[in-house]
Protein backbone atom coordinates (compact mmCIF):
# COMPACT_ATOMS: atom_id res chain seq x y z
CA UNK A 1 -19.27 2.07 -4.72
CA UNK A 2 -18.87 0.85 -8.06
CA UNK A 3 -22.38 1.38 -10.37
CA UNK A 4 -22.96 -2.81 -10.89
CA UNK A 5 -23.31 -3.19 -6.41
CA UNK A 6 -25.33 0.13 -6.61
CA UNK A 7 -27.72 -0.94 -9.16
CA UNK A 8 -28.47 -4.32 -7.42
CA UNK A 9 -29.96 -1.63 -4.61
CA UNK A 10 -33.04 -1.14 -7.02
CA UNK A 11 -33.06 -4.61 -7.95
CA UNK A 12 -33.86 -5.45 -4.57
CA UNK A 13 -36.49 -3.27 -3.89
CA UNK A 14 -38.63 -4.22 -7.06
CA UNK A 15 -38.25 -7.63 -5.57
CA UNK A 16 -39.70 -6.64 -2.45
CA UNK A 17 -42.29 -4.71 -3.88
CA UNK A 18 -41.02 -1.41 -2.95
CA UNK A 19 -40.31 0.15 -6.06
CA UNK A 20 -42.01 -0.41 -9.62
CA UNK A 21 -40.11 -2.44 -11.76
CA UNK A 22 -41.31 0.07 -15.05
CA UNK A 23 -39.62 2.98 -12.85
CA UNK A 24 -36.44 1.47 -12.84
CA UNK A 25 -36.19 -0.15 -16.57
CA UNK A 26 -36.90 3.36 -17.61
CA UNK A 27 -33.79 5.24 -15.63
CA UNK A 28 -31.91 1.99 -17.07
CA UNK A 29 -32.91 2.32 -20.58
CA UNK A 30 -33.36 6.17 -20.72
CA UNK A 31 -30.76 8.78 -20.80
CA UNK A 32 -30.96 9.40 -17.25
CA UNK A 33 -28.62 6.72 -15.83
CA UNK A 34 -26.18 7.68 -18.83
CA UNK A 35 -26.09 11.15 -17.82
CA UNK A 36 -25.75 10.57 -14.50
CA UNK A 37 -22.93 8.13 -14.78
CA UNK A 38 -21.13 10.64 -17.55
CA UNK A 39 -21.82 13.81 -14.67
CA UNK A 40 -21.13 12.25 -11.42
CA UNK A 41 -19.11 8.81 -11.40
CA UNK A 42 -15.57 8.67 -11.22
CA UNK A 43 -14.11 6.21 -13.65
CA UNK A 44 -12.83 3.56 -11.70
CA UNK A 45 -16.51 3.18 -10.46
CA UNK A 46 -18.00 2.52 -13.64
CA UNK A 47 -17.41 -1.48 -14.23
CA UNK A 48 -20.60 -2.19 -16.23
């Protein structure tokens, strides 16, 4: 699944009020979705 359709996943759920919207801006803008992308995404699954 390439990372732009699996980050539309939280998107959806701060919309619905399922998850907090300060949760997910700071895995965005923190170094955890860079490390994670770096660690455990193949490259033709990074298109973002």
């Amino acid at each position: 699944m390439p990372l732009s359709q699996a980050l539309r996943i939280p998107d959806s759920m701060v919309e619905d009020g399922e998850l907090d919207e300060r949760i997910v801006t700071l895995v965005r803008n923190g170094n955890v979705l860079k490390d994670y992308v770096e660690a455990e995404l193949c490259e033709d699954q990074v298109d973002i």
